[in-house]
PDB file of N, CA and C in Angstrom:
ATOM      1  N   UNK A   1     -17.994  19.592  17.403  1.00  0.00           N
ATOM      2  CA  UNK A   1     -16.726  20.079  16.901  1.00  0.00           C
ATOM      3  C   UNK A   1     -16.997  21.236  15.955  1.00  0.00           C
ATOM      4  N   UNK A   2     -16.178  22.322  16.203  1.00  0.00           N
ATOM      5  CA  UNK A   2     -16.216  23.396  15.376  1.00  0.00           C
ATOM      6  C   UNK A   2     -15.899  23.332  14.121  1.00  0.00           C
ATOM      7  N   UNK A   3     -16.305  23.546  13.049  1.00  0.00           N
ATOM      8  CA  UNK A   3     -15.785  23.879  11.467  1.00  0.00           C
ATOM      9  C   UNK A   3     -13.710  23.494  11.625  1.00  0.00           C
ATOM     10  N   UNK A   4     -13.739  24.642  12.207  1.00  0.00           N
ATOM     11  CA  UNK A   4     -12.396  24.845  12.427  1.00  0.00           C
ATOM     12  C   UNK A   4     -11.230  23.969  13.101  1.00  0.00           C
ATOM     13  N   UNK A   5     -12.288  22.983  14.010  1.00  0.00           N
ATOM     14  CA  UNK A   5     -11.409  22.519  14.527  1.00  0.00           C
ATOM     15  C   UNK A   5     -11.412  21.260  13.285  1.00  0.00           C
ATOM     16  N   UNK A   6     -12.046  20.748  12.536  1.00  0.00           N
ATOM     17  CA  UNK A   6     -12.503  19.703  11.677  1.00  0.00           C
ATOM     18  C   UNK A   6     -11.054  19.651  10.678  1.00  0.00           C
ATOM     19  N   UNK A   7     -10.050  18.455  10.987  1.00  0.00           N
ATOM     20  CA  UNK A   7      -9.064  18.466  10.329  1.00  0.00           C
ATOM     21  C   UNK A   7      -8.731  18.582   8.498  1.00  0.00           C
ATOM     22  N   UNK A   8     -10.598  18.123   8.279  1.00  0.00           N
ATOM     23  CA  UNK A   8     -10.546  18.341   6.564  1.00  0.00           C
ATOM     24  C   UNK A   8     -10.938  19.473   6.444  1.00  0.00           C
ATOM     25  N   UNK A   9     -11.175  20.569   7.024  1.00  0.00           N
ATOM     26  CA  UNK A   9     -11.483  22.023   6.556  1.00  0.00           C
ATOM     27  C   UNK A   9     -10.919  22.742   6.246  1.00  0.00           C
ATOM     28  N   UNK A  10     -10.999  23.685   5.316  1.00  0.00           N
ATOM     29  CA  UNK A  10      -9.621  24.419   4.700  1.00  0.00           C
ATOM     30  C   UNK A  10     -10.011  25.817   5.011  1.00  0.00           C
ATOM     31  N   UNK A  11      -9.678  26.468   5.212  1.00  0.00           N
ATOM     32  CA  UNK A  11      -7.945  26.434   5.422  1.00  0.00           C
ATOM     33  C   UNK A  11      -7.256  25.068   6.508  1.00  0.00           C
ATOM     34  N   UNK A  12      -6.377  24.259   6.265  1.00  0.00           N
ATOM     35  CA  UNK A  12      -5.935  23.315   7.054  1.00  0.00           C
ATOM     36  C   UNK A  12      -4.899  23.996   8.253  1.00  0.00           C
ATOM     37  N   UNK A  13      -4.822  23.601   9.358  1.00  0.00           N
ATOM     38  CA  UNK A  13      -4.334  24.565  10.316  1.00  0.00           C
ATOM     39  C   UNK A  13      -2.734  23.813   9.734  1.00  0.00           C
ATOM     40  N   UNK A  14      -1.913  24.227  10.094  1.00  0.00           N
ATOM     41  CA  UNK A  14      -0.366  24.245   9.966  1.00  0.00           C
ATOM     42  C   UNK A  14       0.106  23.097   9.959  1.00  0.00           C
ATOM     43  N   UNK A  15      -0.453  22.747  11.659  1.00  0.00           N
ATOM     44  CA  UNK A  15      -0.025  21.165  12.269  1.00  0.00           C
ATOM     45  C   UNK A  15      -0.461  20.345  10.933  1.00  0.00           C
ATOM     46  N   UNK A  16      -1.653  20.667  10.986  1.00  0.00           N
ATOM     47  CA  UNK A  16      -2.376  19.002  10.432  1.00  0.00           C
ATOM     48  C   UNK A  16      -1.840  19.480   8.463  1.00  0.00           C
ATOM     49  N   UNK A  17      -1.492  20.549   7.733  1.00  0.00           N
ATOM     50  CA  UNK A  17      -0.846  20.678   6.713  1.00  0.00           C
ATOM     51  C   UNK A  17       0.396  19.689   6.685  1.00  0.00           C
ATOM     52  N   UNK A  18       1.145  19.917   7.710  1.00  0.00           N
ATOM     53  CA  UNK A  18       2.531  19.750   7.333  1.00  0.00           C
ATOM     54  C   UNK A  18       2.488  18.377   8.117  1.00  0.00           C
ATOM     55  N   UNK A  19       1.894  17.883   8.923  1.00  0.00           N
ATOM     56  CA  UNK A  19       1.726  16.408   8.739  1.00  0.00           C
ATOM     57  C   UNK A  19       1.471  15.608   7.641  1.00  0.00           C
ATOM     58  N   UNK A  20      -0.011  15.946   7.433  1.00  0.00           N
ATOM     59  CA  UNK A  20      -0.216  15.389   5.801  1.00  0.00           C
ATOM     60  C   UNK A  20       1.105  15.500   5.041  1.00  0.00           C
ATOM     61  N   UNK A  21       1.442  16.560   4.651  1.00  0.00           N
ATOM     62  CA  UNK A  21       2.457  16.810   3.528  1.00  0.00           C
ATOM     63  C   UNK A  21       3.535  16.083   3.599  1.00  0.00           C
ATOM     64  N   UNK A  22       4.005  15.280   5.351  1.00  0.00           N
ATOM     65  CA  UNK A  22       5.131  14.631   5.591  1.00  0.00           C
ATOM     66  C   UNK A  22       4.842  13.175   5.161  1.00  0.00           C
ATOM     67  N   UNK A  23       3.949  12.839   5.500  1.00  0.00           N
ATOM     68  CA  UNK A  23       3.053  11.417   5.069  1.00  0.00           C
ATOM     69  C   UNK A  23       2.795  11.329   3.714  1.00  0.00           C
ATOM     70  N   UNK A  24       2.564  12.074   2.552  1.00  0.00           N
ATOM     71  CA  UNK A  24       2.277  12.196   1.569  1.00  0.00           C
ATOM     72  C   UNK A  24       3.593  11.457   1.035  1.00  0.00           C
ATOM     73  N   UNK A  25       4.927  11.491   1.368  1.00  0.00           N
ATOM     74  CA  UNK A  25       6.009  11.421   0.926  1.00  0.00           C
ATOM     75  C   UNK A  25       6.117  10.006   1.272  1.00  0.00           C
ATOM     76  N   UNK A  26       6.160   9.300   2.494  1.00  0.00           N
ATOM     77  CA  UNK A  26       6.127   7.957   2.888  1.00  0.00           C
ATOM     78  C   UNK A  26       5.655   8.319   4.609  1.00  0.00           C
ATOM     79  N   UNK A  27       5.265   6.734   4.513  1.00  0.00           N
ATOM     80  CA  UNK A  27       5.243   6.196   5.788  1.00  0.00           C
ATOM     81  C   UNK A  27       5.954   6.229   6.947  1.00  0.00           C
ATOM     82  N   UNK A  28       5.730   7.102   8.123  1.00  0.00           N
ATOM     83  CA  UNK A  28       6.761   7.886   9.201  1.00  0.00           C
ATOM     84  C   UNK A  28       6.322   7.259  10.765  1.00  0.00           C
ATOM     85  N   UNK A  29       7.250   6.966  11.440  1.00  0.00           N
ATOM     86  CA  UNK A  29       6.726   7.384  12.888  1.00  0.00           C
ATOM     87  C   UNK A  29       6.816   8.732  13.249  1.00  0.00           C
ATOM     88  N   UNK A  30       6.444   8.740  14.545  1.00  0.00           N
ATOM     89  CA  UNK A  30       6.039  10.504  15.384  1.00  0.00           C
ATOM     90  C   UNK A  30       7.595  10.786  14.881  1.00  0.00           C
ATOM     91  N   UNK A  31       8.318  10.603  15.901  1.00  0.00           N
ATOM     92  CA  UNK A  31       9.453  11.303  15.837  1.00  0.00           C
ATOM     93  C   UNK A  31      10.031  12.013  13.753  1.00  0.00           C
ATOM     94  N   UNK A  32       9.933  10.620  13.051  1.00  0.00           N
ATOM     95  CA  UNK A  32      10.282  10.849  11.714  1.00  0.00           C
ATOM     96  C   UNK A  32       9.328  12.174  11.114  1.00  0.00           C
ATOM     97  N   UNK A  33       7.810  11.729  11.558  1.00  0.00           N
ATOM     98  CA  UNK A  33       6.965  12.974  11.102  1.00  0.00           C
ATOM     99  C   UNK A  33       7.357  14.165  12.430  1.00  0.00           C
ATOM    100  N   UNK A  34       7.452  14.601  13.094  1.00  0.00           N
ATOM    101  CA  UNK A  34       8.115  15.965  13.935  1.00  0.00           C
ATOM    102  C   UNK A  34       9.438  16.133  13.000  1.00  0.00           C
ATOM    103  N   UNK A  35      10.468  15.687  12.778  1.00  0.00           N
ATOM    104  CA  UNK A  35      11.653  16.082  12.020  1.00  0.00           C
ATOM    105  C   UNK A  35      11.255  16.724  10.718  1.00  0.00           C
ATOM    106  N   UNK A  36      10.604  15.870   9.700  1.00  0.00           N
ATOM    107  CA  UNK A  36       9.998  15.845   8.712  1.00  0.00           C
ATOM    108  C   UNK A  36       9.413  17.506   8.605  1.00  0.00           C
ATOM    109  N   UNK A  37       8.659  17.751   9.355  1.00  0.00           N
ATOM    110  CA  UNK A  37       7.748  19.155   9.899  1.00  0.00           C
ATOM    111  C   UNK A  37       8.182  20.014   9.682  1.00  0.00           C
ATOM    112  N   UNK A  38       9.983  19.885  10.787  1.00  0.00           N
ATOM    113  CA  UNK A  38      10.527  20.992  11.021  1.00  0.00           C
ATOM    114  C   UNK A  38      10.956  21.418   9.906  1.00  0.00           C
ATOM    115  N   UNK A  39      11.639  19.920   8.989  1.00  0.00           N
ATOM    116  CA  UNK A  39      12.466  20.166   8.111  1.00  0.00           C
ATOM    117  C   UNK A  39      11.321  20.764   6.550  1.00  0.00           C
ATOM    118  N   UNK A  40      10.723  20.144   6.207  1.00  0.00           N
ATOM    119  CA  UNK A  40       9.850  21.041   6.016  1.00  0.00           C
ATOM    120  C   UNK A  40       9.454  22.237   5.882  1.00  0.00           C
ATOM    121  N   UNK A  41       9.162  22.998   6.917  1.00  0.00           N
ATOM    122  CA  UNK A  41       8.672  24.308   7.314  1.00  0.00           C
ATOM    123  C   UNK A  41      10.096  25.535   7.200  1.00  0.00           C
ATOM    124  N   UNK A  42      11.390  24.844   7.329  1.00  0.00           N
ATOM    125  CA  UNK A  42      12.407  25.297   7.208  1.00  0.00           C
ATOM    126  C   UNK A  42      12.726  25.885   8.717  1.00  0.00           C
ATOM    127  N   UNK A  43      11.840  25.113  10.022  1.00  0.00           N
ATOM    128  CA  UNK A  43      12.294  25.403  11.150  1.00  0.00           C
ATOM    129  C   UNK A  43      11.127  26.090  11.478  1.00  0.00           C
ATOM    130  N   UNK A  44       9.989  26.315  10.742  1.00  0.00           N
ATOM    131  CA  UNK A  44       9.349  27.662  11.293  1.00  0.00           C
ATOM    132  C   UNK A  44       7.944  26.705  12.267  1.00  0.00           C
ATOM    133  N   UNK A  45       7.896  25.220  12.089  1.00  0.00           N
ATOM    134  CA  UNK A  45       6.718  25.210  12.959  1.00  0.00           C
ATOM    135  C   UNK A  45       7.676  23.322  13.511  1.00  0.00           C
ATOM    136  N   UNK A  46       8.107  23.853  15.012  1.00  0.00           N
ATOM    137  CA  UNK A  46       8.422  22.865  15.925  1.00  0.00           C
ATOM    138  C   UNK A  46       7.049  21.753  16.256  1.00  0.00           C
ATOM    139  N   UNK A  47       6.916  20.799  16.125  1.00  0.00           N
ATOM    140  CA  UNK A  47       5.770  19.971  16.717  1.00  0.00           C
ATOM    141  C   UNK A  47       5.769  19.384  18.165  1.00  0.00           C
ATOM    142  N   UNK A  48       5.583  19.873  19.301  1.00  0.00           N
ATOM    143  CA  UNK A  48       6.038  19.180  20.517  1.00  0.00           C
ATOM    144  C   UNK A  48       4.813  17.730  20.823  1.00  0.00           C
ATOM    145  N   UNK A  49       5.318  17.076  21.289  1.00  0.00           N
ATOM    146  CA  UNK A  49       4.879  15.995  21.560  1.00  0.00           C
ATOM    147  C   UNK A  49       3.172  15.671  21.880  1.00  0.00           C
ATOM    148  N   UNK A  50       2.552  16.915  22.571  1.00  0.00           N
ATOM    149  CA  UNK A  50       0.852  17.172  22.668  1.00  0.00           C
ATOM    150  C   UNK A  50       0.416  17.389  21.629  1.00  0.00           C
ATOM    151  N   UNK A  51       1.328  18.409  20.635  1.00  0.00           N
ATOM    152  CA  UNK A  51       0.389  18.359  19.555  1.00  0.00           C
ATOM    153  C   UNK A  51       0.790  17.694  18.661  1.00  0.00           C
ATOM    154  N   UNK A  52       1.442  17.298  18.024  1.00  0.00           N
ATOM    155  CA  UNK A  52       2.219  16.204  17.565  1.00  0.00           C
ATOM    156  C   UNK A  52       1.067  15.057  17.523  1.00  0.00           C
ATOM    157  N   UNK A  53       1.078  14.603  18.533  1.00  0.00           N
ATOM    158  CA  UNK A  53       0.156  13.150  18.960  1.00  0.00           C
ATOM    159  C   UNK A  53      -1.480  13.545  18.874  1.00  0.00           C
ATOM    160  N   UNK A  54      -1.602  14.620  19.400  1.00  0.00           N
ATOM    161  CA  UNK A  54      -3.000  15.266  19.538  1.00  0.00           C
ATOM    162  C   UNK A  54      -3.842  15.002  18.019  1.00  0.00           C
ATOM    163  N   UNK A  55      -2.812  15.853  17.325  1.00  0.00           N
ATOM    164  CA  UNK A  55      -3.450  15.819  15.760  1.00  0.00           C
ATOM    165  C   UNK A  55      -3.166  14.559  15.111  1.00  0.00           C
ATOM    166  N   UNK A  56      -1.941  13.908  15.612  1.00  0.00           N
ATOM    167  CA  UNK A  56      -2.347  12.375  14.827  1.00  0.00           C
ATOM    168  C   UNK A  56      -3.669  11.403  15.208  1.00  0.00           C
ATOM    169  N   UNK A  57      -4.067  11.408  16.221  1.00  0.00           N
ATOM    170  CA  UNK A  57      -5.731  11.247  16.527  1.00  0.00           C
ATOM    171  C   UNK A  57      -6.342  11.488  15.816  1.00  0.00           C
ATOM    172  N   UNK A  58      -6.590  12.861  16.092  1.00  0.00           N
ATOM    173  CA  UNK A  58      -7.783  13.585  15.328  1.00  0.00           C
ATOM    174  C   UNK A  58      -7.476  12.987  13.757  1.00  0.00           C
ATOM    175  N   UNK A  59      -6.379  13.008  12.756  1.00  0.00           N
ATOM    176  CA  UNK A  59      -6.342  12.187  11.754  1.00  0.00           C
ATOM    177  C   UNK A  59      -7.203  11.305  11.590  1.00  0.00           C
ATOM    178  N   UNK A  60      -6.414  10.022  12.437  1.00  0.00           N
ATOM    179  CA  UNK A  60      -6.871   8.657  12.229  1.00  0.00           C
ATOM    180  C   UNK A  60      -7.860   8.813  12.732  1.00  0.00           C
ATOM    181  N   UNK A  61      -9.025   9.951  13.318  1.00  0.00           N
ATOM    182  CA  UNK A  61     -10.566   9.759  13.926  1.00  0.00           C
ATOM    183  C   UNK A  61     -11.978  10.117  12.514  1.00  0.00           C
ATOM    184  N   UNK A  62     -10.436  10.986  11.654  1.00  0.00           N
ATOM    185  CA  UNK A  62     -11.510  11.404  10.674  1.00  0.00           C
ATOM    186  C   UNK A  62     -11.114  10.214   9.196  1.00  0.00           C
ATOM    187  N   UNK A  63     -10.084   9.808   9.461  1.00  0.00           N
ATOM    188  CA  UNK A  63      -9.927   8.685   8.077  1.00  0.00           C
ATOM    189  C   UNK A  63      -8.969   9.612   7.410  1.00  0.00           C
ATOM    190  N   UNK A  64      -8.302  10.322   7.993  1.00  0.00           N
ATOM    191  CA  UNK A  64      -6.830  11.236   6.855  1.00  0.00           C
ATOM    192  C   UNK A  64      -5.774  10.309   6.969  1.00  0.00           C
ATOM    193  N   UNK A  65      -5.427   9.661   7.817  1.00  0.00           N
ATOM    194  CA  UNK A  65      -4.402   8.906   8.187  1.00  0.00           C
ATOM    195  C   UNK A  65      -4.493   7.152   8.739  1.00  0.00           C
ATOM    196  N   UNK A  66      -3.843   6.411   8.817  1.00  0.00           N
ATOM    197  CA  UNK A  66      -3.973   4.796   9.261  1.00  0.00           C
ATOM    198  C   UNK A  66      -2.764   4.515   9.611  1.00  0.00           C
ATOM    199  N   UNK A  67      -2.814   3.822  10.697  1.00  0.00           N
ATOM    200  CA  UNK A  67      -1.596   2.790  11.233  1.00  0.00           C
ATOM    201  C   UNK A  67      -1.003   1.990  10.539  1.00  0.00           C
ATOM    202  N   UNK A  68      -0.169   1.453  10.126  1.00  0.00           N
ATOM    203  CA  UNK A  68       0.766   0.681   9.184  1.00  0.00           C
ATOM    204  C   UNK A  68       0.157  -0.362  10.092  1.00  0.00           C
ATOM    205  N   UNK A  69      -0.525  -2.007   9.505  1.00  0.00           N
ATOM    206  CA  UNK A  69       0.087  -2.980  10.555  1.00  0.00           C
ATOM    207  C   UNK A  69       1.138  -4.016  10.462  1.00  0.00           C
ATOM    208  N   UNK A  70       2.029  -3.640   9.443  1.00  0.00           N
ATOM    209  CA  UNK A  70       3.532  -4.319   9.529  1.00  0.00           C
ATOM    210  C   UNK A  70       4.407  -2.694   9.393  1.00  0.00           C
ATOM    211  N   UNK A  71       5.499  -3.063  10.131  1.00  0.00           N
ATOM    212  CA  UNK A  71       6.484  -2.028  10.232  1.00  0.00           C
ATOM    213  C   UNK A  71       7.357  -2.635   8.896  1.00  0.00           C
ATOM    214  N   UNK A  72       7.996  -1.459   8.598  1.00  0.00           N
ATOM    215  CA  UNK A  72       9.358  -1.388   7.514  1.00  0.00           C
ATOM    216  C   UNK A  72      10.610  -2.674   8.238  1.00  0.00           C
ATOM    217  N   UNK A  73      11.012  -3.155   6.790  1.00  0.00           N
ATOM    218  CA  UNK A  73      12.114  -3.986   7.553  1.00  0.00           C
ATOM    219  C   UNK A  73      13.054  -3.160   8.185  1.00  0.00           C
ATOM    220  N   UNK A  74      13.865  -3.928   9.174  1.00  0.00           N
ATOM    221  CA  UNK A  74      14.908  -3.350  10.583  1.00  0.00           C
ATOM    222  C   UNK A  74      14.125  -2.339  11.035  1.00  0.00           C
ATOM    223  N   UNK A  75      13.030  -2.290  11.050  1.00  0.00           N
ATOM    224  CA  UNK A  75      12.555  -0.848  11.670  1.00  0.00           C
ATOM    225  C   UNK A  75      12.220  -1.097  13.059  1.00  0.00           C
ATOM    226  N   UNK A  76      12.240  -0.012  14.322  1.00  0.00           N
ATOM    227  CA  UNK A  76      11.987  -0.904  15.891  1.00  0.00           C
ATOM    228  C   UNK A  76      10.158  -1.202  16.359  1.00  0.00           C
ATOM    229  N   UNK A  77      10.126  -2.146  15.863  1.00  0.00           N
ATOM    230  CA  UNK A  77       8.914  -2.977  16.332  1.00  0.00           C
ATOM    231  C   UNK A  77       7.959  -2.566  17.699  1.00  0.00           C
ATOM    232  N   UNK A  78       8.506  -1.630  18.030  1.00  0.00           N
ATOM    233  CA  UNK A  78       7.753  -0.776  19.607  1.00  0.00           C
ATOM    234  C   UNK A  78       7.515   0.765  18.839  1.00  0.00           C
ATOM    235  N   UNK A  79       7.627   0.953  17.678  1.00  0.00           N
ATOM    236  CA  UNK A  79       7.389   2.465  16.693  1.00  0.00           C
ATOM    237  C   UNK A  79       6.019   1.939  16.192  1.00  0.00           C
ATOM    238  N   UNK A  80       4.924   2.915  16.211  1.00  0.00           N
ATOM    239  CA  UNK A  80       3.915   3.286  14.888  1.00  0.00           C
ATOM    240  C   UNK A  80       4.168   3.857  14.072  1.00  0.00           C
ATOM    241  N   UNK A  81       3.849   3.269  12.831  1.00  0.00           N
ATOM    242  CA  UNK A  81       3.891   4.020  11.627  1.00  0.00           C
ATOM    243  C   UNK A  81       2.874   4.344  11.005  1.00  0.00           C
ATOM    244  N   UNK A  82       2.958   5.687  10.851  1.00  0.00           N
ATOM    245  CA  UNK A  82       1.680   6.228  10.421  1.00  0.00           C
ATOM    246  C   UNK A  82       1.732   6.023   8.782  1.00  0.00           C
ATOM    247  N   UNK A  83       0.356   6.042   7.775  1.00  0.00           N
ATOM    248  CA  UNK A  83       0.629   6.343   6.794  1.00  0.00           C
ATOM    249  C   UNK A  83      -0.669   7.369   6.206  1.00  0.00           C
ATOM    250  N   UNK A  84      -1.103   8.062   5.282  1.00  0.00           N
ATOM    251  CA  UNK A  84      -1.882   9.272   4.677  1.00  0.00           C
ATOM    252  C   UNK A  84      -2.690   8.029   3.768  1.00  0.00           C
ATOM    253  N   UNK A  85      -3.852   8.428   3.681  1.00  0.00           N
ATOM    254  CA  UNK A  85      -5.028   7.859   3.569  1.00  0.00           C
ATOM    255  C   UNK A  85      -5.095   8.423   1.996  1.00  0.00           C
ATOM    256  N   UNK A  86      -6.106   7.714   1.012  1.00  0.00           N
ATOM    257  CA  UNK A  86      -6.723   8.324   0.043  1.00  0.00           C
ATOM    258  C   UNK A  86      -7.426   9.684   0.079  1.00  0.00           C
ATOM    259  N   UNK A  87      -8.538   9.531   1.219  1.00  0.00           N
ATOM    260  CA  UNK A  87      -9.110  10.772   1.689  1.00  0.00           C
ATOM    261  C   UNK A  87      -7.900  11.750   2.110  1.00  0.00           C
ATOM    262  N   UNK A  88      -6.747  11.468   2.921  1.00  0.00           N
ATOM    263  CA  UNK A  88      -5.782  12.425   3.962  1.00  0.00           C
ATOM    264  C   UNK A  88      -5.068  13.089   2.219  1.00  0.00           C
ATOM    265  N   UNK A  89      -4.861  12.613   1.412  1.00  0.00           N
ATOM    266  CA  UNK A  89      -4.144  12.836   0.375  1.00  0.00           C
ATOM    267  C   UNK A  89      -4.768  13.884  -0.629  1.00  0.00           C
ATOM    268  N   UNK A  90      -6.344  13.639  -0.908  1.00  0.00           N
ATOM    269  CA  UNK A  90      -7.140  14.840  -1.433  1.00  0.00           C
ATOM    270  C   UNK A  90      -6.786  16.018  -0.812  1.00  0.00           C
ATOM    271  N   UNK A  91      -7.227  15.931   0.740  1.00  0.00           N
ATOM    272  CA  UNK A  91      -7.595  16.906   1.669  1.00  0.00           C
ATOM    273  C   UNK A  91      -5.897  17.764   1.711  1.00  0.00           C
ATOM    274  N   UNK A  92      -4.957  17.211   1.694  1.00  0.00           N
ATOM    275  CA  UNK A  92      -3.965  17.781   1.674  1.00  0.00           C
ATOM    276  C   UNK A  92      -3.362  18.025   0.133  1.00  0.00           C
ATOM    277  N   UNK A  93      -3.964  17.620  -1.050  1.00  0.00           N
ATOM    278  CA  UNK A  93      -3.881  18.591  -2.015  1.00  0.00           C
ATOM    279  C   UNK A  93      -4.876  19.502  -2.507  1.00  0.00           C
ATOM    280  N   UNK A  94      -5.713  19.413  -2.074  1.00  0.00           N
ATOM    281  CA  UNK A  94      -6.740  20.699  -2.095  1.00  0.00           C
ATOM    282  C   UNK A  94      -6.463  21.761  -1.372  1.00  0.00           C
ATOM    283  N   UNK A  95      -5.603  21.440   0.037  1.00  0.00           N
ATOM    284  CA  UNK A  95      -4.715  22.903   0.741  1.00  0.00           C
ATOM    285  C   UNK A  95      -3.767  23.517  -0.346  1.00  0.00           C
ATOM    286  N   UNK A  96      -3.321  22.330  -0.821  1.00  0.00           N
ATOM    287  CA  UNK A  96      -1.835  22.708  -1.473  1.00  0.00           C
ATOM    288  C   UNK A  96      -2.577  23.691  -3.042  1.00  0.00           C
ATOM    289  N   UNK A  97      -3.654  23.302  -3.548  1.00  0.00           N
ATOM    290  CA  UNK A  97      -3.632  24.161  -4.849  1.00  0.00           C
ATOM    291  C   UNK A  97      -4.352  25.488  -3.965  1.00  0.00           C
ATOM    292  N   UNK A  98      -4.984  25.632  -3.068  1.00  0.00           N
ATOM    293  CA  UNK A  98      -5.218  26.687  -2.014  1.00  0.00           C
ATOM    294  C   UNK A  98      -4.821  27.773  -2.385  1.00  0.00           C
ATOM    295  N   UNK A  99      -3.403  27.215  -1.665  1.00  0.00           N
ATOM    296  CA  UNK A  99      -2.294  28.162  -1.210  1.00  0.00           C
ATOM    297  C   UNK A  99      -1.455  27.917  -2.618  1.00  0.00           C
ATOM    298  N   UNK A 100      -1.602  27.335  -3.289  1.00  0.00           N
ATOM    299  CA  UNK A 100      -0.859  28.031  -4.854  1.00  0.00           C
ATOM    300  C   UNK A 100      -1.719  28.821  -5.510  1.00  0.00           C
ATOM    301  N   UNK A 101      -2.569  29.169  -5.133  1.00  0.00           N
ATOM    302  CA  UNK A 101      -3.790  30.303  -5.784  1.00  0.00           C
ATOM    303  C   UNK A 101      -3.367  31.529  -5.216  1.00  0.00           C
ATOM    304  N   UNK A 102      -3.095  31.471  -3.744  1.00  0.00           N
ATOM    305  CA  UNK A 102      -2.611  32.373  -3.062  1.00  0.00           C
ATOM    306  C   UNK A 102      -1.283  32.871  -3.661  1.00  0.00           C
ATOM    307  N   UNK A 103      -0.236  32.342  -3.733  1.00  0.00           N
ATOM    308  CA  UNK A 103       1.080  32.759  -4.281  1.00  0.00           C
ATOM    309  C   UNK A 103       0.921  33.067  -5.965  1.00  0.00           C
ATOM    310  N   UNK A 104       0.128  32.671  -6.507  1.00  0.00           N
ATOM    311  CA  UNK A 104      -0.329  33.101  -7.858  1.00  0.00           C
ATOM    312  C   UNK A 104      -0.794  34.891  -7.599  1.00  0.00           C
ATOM    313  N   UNK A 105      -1.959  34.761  -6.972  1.00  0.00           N
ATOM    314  CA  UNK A 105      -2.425  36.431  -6.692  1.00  0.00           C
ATOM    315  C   UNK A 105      -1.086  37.571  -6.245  1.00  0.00           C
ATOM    316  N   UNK A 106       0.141  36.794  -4.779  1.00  0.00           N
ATOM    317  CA  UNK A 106       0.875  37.717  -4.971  1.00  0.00           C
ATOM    318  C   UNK A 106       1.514  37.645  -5.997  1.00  0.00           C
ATOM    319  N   UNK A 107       1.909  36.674  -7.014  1.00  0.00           N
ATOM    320  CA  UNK A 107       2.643  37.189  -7.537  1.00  0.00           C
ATOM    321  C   UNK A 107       1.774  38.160  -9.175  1.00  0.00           C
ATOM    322  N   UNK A 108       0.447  38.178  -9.046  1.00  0.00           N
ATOM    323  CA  UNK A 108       0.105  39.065 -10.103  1.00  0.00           C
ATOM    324  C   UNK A 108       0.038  40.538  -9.323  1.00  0.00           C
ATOM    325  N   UNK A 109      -0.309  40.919  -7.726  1.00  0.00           N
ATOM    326  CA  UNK A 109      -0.087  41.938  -7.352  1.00  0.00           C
ATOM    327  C   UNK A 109       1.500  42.428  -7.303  1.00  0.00           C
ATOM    328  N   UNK A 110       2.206  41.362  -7.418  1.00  0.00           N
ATOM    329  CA  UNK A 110       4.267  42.004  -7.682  1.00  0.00           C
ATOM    330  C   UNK A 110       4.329  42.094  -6.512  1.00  0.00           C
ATOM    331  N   UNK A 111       3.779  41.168  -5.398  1.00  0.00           N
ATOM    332  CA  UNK A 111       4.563  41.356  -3.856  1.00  0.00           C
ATOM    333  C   UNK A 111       5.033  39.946  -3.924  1.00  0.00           C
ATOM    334  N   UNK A 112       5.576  39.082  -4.702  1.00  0.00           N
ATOM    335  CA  UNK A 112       6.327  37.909  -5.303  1.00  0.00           C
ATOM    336  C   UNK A 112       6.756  37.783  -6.935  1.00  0.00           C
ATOM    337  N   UNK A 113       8.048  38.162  -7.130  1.00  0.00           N
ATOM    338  CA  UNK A 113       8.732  38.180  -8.352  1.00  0.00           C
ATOM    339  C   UNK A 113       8.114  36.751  -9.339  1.00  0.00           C
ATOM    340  N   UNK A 114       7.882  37.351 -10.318  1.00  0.00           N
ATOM    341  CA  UNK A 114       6.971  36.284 -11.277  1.00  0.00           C
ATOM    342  C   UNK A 114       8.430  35.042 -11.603  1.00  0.00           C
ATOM    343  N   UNK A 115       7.904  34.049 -11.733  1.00  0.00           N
ATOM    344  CA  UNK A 115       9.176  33.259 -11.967  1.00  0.00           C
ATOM    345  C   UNK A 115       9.045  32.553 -13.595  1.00  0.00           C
ATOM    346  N   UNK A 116      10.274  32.611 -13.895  1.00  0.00           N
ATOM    347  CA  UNK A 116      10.865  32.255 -15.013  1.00  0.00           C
ATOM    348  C   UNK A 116      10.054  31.536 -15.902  1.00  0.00           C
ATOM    349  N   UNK A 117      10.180  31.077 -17.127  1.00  0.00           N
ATOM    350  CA  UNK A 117       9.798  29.950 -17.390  1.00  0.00           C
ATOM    351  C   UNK A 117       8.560  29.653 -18.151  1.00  0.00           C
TER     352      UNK A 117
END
């Protein structure tokens, strides 16, 4: 496996960001984490069902993520629920201060208005 393809390597590719980041919040099935994504991203990254599932693998192959083995009450008993790991939780805040280093630099170059405060 390439560097790159290695789901704890940072830069974290999109998919496997905004998964983590949906899981970080609570415990989701596919469908809840794809909504989650979109809603999220503000629409800008759709998850279709290959990759969607693809990268929840690769997760649970590296220890970012684990299967719930009781579901939420009333929840439908034929759903997995995924949940974000100790490790999945570093790895997805070490993207996150990343990319706030990044929005720090634009905003000392002034191609992002310094904010308030």
């Amino acid at each position: 496996m390439s560097p790159s393809a290695d789901p704890r390597s940072l830069p974290l590719r999109p998919a496997v960001f905004h998964i983590l980041l949906a899981l970080a919040g609570e415990d989701l099935h596919g469908l809840g984490i794809a909504d989650e994504v979109e809603r999220t991203s503000a629409g800008a990254l759709e998850l279709g069902p290959g990759t969607l599932y693809r990268t929840l693998a690769e997760l649970l192959d590296h220890g970012l993520t684990e299967v719930r083995a009781e579901h939420p009450e009333g929840a439908d008993p034929r759903r997995k629920y995924y949940r974000i790991t100790d490790e999945g939780r570093a790895v997805v805040g070490a993207e996150a201060r990343r990319l706030a280093e990044v929005v720090d630099e634009a905003r000392a170059r002034r191609v992002l208005p310094r904010t308030s405060g």
